[in-house]
PDB file of N, CA and C in Angstrom:
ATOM      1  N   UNK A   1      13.440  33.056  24.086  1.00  0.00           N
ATOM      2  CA  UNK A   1      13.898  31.692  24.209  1.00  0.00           C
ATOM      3  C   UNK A   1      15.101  31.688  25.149  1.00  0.00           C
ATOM      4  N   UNK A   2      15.413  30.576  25.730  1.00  0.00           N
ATOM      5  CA  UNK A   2      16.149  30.585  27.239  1.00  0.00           C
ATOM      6  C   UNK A   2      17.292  30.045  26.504  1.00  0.00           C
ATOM      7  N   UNK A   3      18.858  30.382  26.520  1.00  0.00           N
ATOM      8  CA  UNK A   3      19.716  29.597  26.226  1.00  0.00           C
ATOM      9  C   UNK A   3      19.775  28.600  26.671  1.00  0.00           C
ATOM     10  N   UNK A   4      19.243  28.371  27.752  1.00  0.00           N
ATOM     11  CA  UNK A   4      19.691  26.859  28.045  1.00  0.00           C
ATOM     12  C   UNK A   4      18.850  25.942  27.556  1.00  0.00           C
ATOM     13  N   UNK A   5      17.949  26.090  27.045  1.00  0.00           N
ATOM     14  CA  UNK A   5      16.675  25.412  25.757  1.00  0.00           C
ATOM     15  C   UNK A   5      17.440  25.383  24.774  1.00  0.00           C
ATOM     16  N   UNK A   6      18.480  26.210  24.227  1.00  0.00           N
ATOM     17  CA  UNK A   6      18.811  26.593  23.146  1.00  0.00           C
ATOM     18  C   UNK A   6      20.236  24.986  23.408  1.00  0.00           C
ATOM     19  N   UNK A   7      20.566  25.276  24.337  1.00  0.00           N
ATOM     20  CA  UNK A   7      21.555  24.487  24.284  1.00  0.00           C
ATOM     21  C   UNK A   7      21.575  23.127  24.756  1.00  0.00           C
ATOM     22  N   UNK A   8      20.907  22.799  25.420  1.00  0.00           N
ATOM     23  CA  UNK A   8      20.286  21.448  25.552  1.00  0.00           C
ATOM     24  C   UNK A   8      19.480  20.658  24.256  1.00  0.00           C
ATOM     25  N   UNK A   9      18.992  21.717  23.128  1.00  0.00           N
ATOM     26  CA  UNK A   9      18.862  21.066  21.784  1.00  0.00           C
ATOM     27  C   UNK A   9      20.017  20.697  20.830  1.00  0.00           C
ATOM     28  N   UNK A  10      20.955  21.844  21.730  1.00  0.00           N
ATOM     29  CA  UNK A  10      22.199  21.417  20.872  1.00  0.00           C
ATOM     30  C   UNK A  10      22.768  20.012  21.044  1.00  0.00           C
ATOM     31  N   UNK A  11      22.487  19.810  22.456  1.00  0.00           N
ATOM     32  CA  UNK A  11      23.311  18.075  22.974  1.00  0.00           C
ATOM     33  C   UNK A  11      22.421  17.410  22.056  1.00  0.00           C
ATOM     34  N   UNK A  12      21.281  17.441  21.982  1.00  0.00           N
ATOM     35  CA  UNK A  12      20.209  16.136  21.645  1.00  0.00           C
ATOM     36  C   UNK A  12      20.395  15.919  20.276  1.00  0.00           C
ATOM     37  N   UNK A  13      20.849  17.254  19.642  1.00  0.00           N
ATOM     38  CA  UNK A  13      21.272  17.188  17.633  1.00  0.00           C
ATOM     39  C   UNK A  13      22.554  16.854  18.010  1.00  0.00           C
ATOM     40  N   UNK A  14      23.073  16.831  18.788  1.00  0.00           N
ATOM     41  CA  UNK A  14      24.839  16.184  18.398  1.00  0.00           C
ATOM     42  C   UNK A  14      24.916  14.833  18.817  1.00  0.00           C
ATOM     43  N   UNK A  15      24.258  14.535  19.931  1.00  0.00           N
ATOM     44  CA  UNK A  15      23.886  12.762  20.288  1.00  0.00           C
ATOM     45  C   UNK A  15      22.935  11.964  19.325  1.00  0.00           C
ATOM     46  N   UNK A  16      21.745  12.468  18.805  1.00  0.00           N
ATOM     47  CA  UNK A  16      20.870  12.318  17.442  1.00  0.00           C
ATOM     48  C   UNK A  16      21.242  12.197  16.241  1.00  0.00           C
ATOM     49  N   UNK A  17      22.207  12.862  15.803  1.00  0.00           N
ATOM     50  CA  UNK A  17      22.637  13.458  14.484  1.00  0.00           C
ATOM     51  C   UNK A  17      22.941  12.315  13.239  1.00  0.00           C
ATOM     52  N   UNK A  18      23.384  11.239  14.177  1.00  0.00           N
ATOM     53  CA  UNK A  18      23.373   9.888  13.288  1.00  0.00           C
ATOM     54  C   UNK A  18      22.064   9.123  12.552  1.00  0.00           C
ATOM     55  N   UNK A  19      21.774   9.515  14.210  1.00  0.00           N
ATOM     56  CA  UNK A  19      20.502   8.647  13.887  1.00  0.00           C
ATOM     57  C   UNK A  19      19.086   9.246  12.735  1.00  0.00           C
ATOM     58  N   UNK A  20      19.523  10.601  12.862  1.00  0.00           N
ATOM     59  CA  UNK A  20      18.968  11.607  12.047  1.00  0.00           C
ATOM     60  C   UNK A  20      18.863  11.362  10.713  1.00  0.00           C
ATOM     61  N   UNK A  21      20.089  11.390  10.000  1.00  0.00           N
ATOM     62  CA  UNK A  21      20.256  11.373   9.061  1.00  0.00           C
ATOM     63  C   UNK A  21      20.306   9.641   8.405  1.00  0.00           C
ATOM     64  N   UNK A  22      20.614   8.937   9.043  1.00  0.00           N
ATOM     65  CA  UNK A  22      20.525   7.486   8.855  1.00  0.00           C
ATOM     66  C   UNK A  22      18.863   7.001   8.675  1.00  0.00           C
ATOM     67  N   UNK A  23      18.055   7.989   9.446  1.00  0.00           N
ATOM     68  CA  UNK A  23      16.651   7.643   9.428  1.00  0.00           C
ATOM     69  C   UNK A  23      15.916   7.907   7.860  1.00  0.00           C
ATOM     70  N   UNK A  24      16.651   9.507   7.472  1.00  0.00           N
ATOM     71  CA  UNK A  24      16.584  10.070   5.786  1.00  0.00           C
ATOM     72  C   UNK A  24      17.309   9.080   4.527  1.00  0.00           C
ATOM     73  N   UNK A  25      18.163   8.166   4.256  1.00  0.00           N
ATOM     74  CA  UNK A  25      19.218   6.919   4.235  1.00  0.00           C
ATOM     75  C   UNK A  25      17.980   5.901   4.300  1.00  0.00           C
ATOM     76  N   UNK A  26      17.371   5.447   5.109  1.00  0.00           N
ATOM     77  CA  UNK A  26      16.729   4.164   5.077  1.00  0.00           C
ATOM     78  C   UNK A  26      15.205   4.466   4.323  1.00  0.00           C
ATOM     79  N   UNK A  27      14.532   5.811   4.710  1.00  0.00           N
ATOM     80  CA  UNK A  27      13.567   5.725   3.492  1.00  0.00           C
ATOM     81  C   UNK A  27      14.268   5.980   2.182  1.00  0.00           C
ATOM     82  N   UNK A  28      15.217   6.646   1.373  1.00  0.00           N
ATOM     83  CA  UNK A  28      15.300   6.380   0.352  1.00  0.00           C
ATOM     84  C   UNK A  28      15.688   4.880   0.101  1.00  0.00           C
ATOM     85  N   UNK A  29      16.052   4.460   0.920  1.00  0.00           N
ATOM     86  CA  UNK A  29      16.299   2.293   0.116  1.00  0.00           C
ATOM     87  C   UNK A  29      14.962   1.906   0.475  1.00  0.00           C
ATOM     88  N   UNK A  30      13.992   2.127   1.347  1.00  0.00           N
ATOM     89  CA  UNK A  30      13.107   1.823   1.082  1.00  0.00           C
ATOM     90  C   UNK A  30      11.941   2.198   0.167  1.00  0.00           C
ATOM     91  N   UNK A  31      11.780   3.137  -0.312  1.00  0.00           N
ATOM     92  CA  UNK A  31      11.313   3.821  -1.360  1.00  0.00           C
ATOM     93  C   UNK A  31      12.143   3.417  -2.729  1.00  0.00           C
ATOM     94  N   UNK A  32      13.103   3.250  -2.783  1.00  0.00           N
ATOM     95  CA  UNK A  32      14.014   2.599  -4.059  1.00  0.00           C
ATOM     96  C   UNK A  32      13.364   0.700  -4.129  1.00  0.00           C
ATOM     97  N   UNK A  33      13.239   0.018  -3.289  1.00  0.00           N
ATOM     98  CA  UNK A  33      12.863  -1.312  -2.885  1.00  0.00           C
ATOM     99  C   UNK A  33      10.872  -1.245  -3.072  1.00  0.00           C
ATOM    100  N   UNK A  34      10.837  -0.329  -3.040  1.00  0.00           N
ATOM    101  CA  UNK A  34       9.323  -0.298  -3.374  1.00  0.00           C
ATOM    102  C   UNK A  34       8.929   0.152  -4.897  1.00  0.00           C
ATOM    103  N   UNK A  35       9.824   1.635  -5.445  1.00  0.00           N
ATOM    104  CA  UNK A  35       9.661   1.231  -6.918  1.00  0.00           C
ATOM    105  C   UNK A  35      10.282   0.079  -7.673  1.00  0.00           C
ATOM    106  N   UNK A  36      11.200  -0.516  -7.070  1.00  0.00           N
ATOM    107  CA  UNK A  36      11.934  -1.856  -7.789  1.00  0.00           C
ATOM    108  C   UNK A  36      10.782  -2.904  -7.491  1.00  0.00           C
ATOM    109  N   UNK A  37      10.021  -3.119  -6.835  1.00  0.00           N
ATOM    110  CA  UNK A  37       8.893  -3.701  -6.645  1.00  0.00           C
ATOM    111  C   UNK A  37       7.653  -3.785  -7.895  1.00  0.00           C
ATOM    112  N   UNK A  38       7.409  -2.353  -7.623  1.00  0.00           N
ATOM    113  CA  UNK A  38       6.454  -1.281  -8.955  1.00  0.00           C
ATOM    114  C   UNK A  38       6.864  -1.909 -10.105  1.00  0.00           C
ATOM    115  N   UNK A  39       8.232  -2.120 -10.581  1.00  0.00           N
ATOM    116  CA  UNK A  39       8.500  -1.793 -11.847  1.00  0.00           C
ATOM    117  C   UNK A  39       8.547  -3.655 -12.241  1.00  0.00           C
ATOM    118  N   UNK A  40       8.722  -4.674 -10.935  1.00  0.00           N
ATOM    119  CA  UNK A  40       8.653  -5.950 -11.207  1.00  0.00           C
ATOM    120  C   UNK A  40       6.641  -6.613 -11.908  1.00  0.00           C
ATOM    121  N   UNK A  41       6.370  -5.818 -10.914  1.00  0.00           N
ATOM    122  CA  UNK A  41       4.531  -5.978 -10.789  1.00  0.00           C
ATOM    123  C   UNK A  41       4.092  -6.040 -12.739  1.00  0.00           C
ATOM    124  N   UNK A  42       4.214  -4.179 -12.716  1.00  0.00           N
ATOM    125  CA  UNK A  42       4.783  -3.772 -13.751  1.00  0.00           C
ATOM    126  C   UNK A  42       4.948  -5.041 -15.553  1.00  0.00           C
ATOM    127  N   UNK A  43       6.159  -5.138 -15.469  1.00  0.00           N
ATOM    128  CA  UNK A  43       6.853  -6.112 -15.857  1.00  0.00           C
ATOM    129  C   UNK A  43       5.536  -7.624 -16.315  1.00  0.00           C
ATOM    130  N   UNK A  44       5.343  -8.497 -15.230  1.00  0.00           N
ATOM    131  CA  UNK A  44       4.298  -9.238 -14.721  1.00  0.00           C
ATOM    132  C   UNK A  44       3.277  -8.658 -15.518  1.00  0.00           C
ATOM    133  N   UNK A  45       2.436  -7.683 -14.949  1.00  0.00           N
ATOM    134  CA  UNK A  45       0.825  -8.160 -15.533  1.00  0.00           C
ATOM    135  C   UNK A  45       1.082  -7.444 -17.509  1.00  0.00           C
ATOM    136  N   UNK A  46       2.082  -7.096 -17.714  1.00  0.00           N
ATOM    137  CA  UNK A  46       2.488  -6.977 -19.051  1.00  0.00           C
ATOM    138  C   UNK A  46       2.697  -8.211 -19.296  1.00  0.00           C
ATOM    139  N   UNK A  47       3.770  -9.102 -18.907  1.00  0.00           N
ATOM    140  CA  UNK A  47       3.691 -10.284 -20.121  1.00  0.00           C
ATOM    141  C   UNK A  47       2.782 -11.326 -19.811  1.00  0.00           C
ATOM    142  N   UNK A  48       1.668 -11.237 -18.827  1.00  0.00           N
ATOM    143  CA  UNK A  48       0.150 -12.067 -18.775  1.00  0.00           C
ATOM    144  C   UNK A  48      -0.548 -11.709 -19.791  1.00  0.00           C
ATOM    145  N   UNK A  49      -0.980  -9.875 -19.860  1.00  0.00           N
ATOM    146  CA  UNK A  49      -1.545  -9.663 -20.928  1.00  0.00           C
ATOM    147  C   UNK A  49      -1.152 -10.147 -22.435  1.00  0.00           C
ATOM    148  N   UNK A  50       0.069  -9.966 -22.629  1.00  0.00           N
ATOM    149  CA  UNK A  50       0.830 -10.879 -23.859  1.00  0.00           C
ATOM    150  C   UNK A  50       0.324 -12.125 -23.772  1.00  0.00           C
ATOM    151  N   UNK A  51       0.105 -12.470 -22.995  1.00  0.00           N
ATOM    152  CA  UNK A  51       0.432 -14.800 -23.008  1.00  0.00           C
ATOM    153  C   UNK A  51      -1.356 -14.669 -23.487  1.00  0.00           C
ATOM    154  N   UNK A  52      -2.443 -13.386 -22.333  1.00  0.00           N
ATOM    155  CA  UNK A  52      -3.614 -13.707 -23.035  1.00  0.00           C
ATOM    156  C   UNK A  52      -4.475 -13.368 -24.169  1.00  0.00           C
ATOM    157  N   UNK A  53      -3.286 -12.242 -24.821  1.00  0.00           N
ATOM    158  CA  UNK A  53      -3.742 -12.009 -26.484  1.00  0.00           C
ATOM    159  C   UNK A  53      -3.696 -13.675 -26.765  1.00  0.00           C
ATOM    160  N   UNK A  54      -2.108 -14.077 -26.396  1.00  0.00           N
ATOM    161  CA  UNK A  54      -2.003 -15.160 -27.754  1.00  0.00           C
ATOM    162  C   UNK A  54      -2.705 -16.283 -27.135  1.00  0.00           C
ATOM    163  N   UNK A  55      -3.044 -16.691 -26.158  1.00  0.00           N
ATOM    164  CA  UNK A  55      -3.619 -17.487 -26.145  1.00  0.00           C
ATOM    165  C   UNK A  55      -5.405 -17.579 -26.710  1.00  0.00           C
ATOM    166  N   UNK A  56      -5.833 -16.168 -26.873  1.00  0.00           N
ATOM    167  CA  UNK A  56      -7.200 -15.956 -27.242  1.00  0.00           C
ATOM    168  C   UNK A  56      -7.302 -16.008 -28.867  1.00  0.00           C
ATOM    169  N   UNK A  57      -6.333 -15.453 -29.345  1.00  0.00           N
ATOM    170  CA  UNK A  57      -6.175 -15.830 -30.845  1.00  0.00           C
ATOM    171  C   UNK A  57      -5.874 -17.263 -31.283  1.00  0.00           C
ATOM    172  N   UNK A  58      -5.070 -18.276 -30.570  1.00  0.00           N
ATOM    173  CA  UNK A  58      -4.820 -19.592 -30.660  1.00  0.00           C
ATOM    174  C   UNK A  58      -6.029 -20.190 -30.475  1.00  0.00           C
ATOM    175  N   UNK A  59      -7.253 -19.969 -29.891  1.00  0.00           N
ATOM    176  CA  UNK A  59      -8.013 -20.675 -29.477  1.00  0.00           C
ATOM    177  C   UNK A  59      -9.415 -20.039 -30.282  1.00  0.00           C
ATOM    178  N   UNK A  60      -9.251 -18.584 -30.920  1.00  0.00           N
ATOM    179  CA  UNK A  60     -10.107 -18.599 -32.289  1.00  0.00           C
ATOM    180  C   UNK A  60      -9.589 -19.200 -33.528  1.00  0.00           C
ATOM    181  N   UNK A  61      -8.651 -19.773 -33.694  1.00  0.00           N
ATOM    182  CA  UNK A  61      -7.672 -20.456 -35.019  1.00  0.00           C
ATOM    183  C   UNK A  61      -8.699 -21.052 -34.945  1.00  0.00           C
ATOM    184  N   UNK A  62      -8.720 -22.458 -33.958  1.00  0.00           N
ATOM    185  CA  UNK A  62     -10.055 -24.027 -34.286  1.00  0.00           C
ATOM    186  C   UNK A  62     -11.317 -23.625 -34.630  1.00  0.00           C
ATOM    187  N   UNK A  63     -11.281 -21.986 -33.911  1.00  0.00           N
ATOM    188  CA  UNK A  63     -13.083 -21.920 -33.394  1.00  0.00           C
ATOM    189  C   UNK A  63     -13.690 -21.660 -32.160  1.00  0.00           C
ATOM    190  N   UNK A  64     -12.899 -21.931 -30.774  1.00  0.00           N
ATOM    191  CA  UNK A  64     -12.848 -22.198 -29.926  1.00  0.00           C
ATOM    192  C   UNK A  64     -13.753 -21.244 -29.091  1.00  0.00           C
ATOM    193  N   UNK A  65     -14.836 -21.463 -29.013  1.00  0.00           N
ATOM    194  CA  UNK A  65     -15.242 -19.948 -28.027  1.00  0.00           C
ATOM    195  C   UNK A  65     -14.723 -19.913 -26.289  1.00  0.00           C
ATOM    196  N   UNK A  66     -13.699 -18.551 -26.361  1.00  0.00           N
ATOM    197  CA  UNK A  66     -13.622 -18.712 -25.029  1.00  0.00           C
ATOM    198  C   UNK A  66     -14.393 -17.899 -23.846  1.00  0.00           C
ATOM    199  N   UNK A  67     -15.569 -17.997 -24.550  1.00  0.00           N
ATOM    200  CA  UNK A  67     -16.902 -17.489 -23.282  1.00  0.00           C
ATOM    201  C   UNK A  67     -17.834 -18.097 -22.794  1.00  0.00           C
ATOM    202  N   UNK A  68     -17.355 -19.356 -23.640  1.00  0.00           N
ATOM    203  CA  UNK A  68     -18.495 -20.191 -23.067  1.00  0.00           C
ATOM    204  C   UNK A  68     -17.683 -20.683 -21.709  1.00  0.00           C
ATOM    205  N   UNK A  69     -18.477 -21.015 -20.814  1.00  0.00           N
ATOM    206  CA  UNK A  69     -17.986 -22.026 -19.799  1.00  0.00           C
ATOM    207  C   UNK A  69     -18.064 -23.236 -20.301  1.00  0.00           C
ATOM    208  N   UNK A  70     -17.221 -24.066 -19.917  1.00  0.00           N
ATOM    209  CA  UNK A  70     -17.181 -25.615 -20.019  1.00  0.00           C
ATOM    210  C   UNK A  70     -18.116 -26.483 -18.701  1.00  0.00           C
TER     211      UNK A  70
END
């Protein structure tokens, strides 16, 4: 390997170096913003399933079949 390969990578990691590590920095908030996402979704189709227990038991109380179509 040629030092001057060697050292011309050195300029490009010392002019880069921000941008480097700022690039490692923005996927973890984006990966943090995507399980905070996960865990909203999450959240959601849990208390639907809740609302459609009770609404399926409220609606065998009368009798109500809910398979029929109307």
């Amino acid at each position: 390997m040629a030092p001057s390969q060697v050292s011309q990578w050195k300029k490009e990691l010392e002019t880069r170096m921000v941008e480097l590590f700022e690039g490692s920095n923005q996927a973890k908030k984006k990966l943090k913003k995507l399980e905070l996402n996960e865990a909203q979704m999450e959240r959601k189709v849990g208390q639907l399933v809740l609302e459609k227990d009770f609404l399926l038991k409220k609606c065998e109380q009368p009798g109500i079949d809910v398979n029929v179509k109307p």
